[in-house]
C-alpha atoms as a PDB file:
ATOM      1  CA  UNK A   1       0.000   0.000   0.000  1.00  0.00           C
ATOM      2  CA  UNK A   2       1.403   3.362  -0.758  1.00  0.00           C
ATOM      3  CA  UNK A   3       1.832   6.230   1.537  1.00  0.00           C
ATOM      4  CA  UNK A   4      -1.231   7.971   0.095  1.00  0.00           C
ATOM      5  CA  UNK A   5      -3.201   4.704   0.093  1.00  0.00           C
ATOM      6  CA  UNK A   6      -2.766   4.420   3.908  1.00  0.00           C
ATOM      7  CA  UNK A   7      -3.534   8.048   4.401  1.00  0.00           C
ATOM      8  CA  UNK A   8      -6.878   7.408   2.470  1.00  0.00           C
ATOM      9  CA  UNK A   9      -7.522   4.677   4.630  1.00  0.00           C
ATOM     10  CA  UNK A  10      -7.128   6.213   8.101  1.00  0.00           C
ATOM     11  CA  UNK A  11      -9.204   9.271   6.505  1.00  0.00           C
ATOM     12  CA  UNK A  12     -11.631   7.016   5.842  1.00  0.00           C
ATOM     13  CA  UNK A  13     -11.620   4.996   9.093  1.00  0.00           C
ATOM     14  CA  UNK A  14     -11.899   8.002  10.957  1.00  0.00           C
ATOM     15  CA  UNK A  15     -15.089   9.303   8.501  1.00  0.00           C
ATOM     16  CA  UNK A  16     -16.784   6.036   9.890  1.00  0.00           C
ATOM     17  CA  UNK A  17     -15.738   6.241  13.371  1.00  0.00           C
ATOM     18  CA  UNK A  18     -17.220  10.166  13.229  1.00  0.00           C
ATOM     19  CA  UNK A  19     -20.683   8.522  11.613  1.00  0.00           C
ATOM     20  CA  UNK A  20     -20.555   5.853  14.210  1.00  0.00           C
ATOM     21  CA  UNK A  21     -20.488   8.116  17.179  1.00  0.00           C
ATOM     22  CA  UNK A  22     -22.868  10.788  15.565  1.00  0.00           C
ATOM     23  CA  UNK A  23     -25.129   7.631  14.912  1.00  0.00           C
ATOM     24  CA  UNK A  24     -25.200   7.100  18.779  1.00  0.00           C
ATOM     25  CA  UNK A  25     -25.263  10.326  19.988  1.00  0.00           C
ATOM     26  CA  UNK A  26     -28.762  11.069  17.805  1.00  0.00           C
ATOM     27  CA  UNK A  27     -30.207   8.130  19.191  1.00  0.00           C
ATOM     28  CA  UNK A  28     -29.648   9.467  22.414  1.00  0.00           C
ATOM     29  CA  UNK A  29     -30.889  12.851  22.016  1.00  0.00           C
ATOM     30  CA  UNK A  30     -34.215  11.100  20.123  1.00  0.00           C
ATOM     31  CA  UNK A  31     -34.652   8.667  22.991  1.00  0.00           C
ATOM     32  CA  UNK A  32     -34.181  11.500  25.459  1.00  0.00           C
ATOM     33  CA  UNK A  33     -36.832  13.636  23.779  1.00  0.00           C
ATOM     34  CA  UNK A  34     -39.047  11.083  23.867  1.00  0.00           C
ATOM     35  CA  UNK A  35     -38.638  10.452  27.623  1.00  0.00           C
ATOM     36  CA  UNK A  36     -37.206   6.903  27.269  1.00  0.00           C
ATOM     37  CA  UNK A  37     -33.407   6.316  28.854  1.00  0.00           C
ATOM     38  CA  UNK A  38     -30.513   6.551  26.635  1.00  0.00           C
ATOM     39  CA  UNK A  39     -29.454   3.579  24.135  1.00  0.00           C
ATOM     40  CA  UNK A  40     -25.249   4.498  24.186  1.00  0.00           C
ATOM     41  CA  UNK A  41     -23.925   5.069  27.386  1.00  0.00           C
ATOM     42  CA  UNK A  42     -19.868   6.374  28.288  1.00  0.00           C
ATOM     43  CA  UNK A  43     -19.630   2.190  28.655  1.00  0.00           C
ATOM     44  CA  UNK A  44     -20.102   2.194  24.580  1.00  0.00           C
ATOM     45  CA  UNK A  45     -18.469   5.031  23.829  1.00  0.00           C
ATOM     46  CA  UNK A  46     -15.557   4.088  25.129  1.00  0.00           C
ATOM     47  CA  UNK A  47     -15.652   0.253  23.942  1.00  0.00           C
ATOM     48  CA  UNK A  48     -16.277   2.211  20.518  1.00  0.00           C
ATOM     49  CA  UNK A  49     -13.240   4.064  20.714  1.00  0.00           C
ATOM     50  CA  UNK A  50     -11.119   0.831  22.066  1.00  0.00           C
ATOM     51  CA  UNK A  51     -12.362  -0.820  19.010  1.00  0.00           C
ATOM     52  CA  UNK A  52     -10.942   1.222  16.848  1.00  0.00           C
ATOM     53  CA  UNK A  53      -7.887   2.162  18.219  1.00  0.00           C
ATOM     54  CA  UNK A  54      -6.005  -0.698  16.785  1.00  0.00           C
ATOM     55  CA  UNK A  55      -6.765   1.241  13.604  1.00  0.00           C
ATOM     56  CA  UNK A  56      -6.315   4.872  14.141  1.00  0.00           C
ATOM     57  CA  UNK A  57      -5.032   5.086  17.414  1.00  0.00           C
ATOM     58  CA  UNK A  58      -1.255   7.191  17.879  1.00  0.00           C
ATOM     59  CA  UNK A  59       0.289   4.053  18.454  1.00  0.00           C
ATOM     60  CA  UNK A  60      -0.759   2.147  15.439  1.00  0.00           C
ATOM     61  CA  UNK A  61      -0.504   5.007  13.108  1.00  0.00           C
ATOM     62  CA  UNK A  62       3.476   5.668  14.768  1.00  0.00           C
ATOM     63  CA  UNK A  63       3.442   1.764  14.068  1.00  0.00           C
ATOM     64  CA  UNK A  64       1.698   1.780  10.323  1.00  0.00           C
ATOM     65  CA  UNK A  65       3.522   5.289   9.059  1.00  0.00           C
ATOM     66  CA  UNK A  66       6.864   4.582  10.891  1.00  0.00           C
ATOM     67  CA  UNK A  67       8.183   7.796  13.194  1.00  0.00           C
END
């Protein structure tokens, strides 16, 4: 993969992980408006972010793009 290839990719891994959490956090503010408790709590957020931290963390970019 070339060095603009990978940048693509992380681009586009973060685009998704942006959708992912805007996803959750209008579920949230529709379940809240409606009166009913929240779907995504910090709990999910933060497995969320976990998840894709093997991807587009610091540490696997460092890794992935050398220093």
């Amino acid at each position: 993969m070339t060095p603009e290839q990978k940048v693509a990719f992380v681009i586009a891994q973060i685009a998704l992980f942006q959708c992912r959490v805007a996803g959750m956090v209008a579920e949230n503010a529709q379940r809240t408006h409606h009166g009913h408790s929240m779907a995504y709590t910090e709990a999910d957020f933060t497995c969320l972010e976990r998840e894709q931290e093997a991807l587009i963390g610091h540490n696997a970019l460092i890794t992935w793009f050398g220093s």
